[in-house]
PDB file of N, CA and C in Angstrom:
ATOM      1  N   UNK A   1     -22.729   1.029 -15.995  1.00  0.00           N
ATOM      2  CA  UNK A   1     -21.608   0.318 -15.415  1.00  0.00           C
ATOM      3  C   UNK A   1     -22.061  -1.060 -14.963  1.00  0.00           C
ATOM      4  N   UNK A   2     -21.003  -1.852 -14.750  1.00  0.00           N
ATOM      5  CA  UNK A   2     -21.371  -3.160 -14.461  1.00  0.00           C
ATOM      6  C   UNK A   2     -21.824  -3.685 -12.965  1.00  0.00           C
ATOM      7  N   UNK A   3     -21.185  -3.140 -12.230  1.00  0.00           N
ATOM      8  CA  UNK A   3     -21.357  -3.296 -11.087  1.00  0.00           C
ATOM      9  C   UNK A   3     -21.131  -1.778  -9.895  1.00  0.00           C
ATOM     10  N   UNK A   4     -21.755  -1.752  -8.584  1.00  0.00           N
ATOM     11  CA  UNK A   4     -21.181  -0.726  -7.739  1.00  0.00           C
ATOM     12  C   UNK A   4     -20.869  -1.404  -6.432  1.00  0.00           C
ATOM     13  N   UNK A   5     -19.783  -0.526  -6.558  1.00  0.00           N
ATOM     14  CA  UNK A   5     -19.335  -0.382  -5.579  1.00  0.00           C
ATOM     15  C   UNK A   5     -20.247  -0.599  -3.856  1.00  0.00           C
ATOM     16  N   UNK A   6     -19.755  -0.932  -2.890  1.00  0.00           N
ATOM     17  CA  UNK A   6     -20.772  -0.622  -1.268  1.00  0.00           C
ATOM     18  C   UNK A   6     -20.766   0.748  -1.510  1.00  0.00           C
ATOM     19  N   UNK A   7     -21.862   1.212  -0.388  1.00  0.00           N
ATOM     20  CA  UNK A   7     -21.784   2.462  -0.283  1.00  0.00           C
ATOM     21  C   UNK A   7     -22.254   3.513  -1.969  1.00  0.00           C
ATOM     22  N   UNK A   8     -22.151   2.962  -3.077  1.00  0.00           N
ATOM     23  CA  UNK A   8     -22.265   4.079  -4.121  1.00  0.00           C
ATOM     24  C   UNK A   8     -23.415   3.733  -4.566  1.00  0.00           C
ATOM     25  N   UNK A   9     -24.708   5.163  -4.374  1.00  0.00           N
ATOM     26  CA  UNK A   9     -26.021   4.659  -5.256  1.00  0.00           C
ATOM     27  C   UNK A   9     -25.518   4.542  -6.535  1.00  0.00           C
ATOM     28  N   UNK A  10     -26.956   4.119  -7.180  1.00  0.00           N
ATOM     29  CA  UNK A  10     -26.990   4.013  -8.988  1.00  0.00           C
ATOM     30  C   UNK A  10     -26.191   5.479  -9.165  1.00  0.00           C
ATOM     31  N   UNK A  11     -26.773   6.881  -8.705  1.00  0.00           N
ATOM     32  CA  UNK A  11     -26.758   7.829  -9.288  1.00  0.00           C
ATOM     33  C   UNK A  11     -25.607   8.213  -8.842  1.00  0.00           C
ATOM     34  N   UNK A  12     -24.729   8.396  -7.890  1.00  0.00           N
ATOM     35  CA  UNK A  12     -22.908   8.762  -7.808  1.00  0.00           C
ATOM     36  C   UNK A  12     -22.529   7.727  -8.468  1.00  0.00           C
ATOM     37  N   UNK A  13     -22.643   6.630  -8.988  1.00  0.00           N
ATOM     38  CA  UNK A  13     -21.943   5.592  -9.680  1.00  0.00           C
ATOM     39  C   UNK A  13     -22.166   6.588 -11.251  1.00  0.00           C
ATOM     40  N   UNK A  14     -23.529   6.985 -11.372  1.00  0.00           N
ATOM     41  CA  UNK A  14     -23.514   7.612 -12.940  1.00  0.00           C
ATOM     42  C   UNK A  14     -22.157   8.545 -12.506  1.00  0.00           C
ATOM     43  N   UNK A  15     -22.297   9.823 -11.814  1.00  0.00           N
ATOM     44  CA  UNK A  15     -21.684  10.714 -11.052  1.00  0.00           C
ATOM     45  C   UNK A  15     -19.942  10.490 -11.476  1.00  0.00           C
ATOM     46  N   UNK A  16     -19.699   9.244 -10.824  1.00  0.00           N
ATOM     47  CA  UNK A  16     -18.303   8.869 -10.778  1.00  0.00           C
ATOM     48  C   UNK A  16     -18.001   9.066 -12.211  1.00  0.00           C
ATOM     49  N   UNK A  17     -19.022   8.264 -13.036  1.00  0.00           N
ATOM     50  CA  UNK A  17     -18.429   7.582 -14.269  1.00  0.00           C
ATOM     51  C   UNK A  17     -18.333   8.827 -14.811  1.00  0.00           C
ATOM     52  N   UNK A  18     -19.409  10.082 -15.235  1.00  0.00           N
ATOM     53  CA  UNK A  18     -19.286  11.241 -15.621  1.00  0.00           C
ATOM     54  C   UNK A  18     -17.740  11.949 -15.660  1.00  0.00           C
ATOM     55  N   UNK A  19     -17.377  11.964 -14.339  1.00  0.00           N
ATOM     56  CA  UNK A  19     -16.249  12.710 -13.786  1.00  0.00           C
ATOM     57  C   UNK A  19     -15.147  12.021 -13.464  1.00  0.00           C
ATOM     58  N   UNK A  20     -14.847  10.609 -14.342  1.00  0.00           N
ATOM     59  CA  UNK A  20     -13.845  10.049 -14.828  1.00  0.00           C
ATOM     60  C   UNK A  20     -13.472  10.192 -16.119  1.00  0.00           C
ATOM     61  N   UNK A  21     -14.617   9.954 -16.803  1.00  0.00           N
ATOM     62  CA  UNK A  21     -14.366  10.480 -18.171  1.00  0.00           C
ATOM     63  C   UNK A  21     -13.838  12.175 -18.647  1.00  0.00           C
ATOM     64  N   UNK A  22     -14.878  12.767 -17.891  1.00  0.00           N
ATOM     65  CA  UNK A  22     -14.139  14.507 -18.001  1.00  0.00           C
ATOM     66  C   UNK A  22     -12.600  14.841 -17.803  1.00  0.00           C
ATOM     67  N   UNK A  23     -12.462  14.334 -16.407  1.00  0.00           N
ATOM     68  CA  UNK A  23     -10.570  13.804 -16.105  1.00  0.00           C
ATOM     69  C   UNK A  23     -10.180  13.120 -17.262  1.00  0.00           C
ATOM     70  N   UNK A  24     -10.018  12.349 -17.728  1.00  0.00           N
ATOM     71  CA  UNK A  24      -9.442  11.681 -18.676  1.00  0.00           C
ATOM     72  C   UNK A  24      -9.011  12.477 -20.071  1.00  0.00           C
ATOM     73  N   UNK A  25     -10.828  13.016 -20.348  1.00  0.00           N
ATOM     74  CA  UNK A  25     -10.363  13.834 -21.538  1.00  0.00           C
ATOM     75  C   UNK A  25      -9.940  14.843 -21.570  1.00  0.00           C
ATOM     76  N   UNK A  26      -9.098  15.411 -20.594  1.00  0.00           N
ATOM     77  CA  UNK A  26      -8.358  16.728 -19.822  1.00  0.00           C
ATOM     78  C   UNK A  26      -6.886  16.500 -20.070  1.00  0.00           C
ATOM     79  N   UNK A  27      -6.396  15.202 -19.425  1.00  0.00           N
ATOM     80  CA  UNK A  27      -5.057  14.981 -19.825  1.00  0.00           C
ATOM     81  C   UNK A  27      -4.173  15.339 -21.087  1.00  0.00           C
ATOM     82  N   UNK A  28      -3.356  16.190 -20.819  1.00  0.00           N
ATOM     83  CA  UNK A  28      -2.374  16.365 -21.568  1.00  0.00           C
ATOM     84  C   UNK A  28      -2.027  15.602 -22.451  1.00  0.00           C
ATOM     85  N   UNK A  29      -1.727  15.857 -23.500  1.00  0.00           N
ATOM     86  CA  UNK A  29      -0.902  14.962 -24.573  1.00  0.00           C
ATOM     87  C   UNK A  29       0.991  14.901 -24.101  1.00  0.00           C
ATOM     88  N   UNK A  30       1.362  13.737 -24.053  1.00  0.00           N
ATOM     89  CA  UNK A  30       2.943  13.432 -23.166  1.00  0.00           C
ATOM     90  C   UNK A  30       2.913  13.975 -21.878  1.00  0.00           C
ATOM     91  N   UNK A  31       1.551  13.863 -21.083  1.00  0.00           N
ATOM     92  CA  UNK A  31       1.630  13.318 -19.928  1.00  0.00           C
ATOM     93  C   UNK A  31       0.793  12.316 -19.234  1.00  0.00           C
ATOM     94  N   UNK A  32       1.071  11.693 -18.094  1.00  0.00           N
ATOM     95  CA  UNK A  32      -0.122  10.849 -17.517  1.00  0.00           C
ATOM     96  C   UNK A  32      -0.539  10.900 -15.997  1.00  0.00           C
ATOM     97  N   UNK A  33      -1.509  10.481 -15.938  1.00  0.00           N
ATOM     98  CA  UNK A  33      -1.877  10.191 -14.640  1.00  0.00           C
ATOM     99  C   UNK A  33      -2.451   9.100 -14.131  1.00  0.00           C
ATOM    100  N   UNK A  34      -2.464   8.885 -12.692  1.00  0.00           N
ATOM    101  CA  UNK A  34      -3.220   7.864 -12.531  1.00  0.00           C
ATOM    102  C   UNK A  34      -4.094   7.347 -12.337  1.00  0.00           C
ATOM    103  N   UNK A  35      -4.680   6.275 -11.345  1.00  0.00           N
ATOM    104  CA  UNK A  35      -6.006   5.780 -11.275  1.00  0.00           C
ATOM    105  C   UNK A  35      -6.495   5.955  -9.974  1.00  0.00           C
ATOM    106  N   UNK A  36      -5.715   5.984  -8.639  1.00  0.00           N
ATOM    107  CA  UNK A  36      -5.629   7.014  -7.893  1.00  0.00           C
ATOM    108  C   UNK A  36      -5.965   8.273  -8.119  1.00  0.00           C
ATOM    109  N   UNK A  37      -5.245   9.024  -8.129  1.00  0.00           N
ATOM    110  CA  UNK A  37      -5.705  10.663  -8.759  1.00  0.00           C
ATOM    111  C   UNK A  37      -7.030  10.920  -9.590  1.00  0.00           C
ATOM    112  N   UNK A  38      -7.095  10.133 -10.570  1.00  0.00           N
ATOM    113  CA  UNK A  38      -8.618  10.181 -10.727  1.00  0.00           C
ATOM    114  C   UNK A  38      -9.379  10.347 -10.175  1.00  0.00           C
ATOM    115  N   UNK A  39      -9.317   8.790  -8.939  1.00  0.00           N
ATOM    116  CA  UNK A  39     -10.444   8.640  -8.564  1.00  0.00           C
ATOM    117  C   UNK A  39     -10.466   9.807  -7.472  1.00  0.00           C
ATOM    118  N   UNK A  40      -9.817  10.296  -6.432  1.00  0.00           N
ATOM    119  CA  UNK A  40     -10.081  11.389  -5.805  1.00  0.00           C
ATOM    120  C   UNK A  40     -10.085  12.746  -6.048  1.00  0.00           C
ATOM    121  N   UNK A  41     -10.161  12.671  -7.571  1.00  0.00           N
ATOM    122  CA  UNK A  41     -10.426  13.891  -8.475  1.00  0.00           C
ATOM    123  C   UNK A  41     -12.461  13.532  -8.803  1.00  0.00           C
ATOM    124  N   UNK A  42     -12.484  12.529  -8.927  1.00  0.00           N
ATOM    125  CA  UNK A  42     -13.681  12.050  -8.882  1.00  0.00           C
ATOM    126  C   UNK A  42     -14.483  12.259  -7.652  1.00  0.00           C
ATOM    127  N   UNK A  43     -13.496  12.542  -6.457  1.00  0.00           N
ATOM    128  CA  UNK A  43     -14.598  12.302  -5.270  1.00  0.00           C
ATOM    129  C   UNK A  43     -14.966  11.329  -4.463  1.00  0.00           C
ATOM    130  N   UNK A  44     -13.866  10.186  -4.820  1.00  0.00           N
ATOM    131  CA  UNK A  44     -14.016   8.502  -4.414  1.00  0.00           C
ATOM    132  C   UNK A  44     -12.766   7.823  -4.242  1.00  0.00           C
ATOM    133  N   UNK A  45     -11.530   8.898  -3.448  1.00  0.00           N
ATOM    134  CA  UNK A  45     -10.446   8.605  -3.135  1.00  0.00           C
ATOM    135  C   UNK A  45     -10.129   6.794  -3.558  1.00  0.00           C
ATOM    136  N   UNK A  46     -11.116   6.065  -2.821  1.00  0.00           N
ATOM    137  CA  UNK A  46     -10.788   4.636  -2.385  1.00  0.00           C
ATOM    138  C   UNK A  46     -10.647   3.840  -3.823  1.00  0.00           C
ATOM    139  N   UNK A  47     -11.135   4.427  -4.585  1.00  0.00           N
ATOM    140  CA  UNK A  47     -12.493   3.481  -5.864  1.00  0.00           C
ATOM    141  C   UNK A  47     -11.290   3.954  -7.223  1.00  0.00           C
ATOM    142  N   UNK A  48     -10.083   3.426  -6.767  1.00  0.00           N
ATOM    143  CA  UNK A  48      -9.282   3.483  -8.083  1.00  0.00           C
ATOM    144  C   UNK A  48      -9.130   2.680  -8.692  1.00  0.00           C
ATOM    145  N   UNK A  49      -9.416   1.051  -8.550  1.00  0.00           N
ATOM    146  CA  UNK A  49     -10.139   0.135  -9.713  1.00  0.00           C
ATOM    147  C   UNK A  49     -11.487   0.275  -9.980  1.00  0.00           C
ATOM    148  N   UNK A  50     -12.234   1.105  -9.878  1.00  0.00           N
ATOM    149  CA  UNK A  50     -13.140   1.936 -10.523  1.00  0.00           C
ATOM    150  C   UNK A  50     -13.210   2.381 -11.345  1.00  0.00           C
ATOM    151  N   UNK A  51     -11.802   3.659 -11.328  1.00  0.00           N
ATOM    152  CA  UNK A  51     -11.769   3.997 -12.639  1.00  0.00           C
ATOM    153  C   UNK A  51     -11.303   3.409 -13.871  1.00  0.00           C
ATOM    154  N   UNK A  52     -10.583   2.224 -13.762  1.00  0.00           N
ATOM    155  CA  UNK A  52     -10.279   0.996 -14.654  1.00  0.00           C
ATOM    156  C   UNK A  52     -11.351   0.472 -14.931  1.00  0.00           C
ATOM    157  N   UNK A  53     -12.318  -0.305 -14.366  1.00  0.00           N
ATOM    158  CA  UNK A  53     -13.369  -0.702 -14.836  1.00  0.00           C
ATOM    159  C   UNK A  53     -14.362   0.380 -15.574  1.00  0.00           C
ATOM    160  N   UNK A  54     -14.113   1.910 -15.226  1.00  0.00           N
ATOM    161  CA  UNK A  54     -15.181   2.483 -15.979  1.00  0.00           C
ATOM    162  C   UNK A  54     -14.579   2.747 -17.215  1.00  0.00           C
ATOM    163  N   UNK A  55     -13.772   3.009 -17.613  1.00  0.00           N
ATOM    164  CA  UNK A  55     -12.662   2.932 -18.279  1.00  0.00           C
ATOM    165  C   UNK A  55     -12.879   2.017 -19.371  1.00  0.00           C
ATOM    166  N   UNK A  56     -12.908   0.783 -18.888  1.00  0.00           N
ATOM    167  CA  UNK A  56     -12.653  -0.366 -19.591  1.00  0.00           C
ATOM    168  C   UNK A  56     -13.912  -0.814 -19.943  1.00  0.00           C
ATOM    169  N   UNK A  57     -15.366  -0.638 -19.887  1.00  0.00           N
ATOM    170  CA  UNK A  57     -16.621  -0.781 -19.472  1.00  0.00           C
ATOM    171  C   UNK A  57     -17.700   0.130 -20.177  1.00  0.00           C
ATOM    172  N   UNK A  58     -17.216   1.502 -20.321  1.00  0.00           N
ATOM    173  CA  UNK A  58     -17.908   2.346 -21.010  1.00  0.00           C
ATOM    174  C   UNK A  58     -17.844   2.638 -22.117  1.00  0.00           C
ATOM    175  N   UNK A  59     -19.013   2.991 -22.805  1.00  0.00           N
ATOM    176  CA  UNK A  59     -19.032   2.634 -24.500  1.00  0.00           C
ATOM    177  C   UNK A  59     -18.487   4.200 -25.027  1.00  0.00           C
ATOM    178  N   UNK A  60     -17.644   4.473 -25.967  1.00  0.00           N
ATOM    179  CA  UNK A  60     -16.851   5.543 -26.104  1.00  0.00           C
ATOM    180  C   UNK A  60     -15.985   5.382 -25.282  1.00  0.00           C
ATOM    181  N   UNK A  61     -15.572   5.264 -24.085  1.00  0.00           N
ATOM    182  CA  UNK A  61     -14.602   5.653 -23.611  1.00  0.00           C
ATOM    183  C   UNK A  61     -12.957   5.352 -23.939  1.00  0.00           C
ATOM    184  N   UNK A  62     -13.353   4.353 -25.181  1.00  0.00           N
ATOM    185  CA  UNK A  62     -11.816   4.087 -26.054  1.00  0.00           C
ATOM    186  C   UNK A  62     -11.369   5.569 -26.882  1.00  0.00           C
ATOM    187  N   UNK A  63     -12.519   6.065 -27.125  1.00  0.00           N
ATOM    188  CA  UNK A  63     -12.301   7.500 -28.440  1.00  0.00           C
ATOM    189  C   UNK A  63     -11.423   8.706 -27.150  1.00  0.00           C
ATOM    190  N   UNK A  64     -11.491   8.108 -25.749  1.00  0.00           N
ATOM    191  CA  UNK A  64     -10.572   9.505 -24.895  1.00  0.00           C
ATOM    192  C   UNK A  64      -9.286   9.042 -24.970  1.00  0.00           C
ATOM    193  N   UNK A  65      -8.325   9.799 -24.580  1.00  0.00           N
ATOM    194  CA  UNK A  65      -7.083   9.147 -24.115  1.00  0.00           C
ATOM    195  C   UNK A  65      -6.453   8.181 -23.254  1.00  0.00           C
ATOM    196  N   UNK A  66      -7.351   7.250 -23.179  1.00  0.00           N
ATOM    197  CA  UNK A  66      -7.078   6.430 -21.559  1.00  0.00           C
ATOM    198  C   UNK A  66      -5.704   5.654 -21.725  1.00  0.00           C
ATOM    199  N   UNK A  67      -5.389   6.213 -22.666  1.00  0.00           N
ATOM    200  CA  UNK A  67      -3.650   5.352 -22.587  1.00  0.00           C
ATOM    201  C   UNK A  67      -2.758   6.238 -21.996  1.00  0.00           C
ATOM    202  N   UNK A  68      -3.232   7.275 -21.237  1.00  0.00           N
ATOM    203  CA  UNK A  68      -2.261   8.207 -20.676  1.00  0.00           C
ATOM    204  C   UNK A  68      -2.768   8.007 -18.945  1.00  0.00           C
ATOM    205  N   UNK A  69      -3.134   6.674 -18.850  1.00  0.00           N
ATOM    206  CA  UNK A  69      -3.909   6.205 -17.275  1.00  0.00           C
ATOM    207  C   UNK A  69      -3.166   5.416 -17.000  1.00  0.00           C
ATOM    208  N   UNK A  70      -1.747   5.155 -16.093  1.00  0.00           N
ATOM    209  CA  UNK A  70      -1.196   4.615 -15.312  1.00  0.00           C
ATOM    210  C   UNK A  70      -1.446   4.146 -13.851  1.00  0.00           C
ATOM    211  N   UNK A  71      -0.497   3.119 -13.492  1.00  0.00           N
ATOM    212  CA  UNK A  71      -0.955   2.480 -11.538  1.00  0.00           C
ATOM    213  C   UNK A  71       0.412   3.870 -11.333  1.00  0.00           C
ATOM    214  N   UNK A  72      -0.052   4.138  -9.692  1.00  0.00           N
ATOM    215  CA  UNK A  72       0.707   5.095  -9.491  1.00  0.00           C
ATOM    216  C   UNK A  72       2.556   5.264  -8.925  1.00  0.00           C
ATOM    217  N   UNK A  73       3.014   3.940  -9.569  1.00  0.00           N
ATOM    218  CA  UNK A  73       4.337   3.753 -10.274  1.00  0.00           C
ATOM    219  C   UNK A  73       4.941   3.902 -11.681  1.00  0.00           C
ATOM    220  N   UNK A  74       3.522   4.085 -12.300  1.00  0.00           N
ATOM    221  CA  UNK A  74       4.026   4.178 -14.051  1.00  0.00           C
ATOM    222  C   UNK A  74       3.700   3.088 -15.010  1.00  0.00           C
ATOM    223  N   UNK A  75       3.218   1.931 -14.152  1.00  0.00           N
ATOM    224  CA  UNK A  75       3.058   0.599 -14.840  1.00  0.00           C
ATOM    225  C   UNK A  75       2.036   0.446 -15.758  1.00  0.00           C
ATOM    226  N   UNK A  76       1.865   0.195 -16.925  1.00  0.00           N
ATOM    227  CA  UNK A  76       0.981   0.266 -17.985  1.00  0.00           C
ATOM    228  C   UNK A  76       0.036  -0.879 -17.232  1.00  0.00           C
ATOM    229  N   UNK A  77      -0.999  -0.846 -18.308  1.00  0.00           N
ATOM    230  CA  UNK A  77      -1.885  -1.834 -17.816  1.00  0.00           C
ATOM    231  C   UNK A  77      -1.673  -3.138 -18.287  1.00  0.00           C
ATOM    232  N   UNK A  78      -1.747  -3.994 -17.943  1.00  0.00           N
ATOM    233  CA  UNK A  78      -1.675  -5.410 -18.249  1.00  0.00           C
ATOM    234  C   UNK A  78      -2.014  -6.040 -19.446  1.00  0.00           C
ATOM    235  N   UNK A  79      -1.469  -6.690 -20.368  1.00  0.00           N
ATOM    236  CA  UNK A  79      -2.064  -7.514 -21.758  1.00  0.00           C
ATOM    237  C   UNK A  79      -2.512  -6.141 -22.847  1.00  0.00           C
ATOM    238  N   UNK A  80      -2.243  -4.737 -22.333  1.00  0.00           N
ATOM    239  CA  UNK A  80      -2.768  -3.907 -23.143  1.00  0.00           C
ATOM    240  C   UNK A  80      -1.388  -3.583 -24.202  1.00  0.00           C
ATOM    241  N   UNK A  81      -1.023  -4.076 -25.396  1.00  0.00           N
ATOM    242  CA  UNK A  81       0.160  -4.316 -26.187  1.00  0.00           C
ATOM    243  C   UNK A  81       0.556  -2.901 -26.428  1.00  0.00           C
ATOM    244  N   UNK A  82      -0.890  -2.175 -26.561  1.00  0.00           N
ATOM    245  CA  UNK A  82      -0.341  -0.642 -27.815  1.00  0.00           C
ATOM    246  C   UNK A  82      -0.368   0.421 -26.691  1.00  0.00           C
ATOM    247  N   UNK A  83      -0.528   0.239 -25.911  1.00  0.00           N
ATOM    248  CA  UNK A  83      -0.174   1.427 -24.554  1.00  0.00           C
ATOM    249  C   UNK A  83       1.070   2.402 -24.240  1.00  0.00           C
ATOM    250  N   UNK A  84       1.985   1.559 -24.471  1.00  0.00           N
ATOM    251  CA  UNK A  84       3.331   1.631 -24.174  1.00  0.00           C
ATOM    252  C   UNK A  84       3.626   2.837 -25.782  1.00  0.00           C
ATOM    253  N   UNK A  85       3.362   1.804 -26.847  1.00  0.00           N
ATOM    254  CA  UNK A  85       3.546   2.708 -28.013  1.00  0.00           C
ATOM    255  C   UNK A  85       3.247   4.313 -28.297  1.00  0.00           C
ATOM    256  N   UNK A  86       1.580   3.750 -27.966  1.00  0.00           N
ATOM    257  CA  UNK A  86       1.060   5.361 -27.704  1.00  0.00           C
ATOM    258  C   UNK A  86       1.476   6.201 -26.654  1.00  0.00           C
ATOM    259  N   UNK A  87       2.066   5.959 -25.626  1.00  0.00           N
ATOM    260  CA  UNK A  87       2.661   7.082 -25.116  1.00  0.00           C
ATOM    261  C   UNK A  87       3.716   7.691 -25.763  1.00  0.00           C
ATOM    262  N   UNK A  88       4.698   6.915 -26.165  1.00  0.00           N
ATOM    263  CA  UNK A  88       6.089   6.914 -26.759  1.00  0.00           C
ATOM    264  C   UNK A  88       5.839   7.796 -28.177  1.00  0.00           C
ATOM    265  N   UNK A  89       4.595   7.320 -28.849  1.00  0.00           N
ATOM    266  CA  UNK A  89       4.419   8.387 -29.747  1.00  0.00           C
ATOM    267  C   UNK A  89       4.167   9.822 -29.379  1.00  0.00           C
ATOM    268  N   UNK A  90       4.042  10.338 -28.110  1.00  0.00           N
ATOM    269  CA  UNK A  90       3.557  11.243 -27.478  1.00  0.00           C
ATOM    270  C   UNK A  90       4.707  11.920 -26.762  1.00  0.00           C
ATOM    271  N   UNK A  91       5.952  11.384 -26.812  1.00  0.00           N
ATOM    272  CA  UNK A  91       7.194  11.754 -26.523  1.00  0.00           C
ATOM    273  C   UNK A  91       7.332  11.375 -24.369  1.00  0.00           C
ATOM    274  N   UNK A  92       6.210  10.517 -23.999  1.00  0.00           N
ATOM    275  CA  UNK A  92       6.281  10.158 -23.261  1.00  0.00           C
ATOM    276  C   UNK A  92       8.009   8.836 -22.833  1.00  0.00           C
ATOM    277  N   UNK A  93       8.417   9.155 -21.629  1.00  0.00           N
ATOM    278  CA  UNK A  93       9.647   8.621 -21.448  1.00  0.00           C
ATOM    279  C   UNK A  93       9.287   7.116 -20.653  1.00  0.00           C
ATOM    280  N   UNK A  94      10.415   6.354 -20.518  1.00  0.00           N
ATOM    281  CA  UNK A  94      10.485   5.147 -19.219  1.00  0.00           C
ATOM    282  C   UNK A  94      11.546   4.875 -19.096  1.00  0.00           C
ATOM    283  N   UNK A  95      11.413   4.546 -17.834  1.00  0.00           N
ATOM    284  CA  UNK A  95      12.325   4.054 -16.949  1.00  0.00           C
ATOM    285  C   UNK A  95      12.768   2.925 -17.117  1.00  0.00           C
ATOM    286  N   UNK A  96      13.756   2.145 -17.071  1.00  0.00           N
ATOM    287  CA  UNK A  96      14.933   0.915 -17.489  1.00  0.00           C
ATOM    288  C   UNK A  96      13.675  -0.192 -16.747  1.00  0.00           C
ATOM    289  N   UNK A  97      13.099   0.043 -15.756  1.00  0.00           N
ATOM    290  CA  UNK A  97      12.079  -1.067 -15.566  1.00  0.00           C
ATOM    291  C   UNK A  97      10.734  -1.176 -16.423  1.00  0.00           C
ATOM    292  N   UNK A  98      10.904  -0.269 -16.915  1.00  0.00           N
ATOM    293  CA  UNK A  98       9.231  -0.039 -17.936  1.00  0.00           C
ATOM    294  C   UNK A  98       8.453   0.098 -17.428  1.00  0.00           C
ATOM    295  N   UNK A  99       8.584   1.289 -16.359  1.00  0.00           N
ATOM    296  CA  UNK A  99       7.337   2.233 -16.363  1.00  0.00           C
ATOM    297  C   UNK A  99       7.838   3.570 -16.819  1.00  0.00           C
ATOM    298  N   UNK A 100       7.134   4.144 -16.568  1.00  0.00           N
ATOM    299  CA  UNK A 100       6.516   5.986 -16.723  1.00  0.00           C
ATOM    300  C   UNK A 100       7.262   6.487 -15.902  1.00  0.00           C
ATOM    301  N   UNK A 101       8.489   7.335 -16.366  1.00  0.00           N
ATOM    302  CA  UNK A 101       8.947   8.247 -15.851  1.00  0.00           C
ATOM    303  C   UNK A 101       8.012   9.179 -15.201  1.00  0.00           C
ATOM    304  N   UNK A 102       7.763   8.908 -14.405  1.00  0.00           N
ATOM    305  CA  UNK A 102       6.629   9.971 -13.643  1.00  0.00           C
ATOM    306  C   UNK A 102       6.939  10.763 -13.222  1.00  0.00           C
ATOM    307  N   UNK A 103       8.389  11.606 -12.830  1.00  0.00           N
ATOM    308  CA  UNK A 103       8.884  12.351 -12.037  1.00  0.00           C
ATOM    309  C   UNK A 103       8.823  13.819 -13.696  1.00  0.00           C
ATOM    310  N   UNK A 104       9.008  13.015 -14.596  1.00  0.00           N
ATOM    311  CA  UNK A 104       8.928  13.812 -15.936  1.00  0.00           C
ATOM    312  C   UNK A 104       7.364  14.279 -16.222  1.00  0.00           C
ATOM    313  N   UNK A 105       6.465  12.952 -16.459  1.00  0.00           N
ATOM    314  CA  UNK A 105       4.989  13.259 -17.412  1.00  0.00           C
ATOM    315  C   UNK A 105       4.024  13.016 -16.015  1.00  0.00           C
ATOM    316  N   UNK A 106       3.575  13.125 -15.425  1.00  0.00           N
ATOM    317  CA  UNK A 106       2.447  12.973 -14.367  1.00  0.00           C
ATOM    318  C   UNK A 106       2.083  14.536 -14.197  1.00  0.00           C
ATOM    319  N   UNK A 107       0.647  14.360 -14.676  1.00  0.00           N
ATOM    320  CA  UNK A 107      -0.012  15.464 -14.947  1.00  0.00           C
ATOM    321  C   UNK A 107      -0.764  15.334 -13.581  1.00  0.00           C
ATOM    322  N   UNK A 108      -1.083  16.328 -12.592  1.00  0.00           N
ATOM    323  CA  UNK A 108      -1.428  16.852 -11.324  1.00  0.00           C
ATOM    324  C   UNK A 108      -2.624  17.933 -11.479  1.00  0.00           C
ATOM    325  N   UNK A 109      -3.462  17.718 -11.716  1.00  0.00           N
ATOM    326  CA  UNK A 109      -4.762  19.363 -11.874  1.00  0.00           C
ATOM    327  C   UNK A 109      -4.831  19.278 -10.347  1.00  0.00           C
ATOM    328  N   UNK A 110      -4.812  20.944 -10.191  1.00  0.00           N
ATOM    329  CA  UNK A 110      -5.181  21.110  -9.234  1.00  0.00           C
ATOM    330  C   UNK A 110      -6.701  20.482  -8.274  1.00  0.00           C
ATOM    331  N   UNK A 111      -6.544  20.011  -6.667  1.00  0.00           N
ATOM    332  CA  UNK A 111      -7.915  19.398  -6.304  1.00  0.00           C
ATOM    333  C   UNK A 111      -8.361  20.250  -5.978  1.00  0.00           C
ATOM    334  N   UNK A 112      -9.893  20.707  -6.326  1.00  0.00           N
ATOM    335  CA  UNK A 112     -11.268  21.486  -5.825  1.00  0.00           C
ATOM    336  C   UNK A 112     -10.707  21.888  -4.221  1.00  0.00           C
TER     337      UNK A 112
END
């Protein structure tokens, strides 16, 4: 990773990144979650542009589903064009403002 966080050694930063990726490749197909939920699925409540940067940062981590990773209104990510598509191919819905019907696809795993 590129940088850490205060507070996170080298080795919970590996830690995090591990157990962002596992979350990720868990998600349902036509549903999503967010970057929030991740991250305190991760163990790092606070560190939810974390999981965007690990996300965005780690080599493979395009081959998971990270297009099913929303802000926790539904809002796709920024400048990312084919996001929107790939959900929609996934029978994922939105809302007249263009986000993520979340009340429909927001996938919830149970927390530890």
């Amino acid at each position: 990773m590129k940088d850490f966080p205060d507070k996170m050694t080298a080795e919970e930063a590996q830690a995090f990144r591990d157990a962002v990726l596992s979350i990720v490749s868990q998600i349902p197909r036509g549903s999503v979650t967010t970057y929030g939920l991740i991250a305190t699925l991760a163990g790092w409540p606070s560190h939810s542009r974390m999981v965007g940067r690990t996300l965005r940062y780690t080599p493979g981590a395009a081959l998971l589903p990270c297009h099913r990773v929303v802000n926790k209104v539904g809002r796709t990510a920024p400048g990312w064009k084919w996001q929107r598509p790939l959900l929609e191919e996934e029978g994922v819905t939105f809302k007249a403002n263009g986000h993520v019907d979340m009340a429909r696809h927001l996938w919830e795993p149970d927390l530890p």
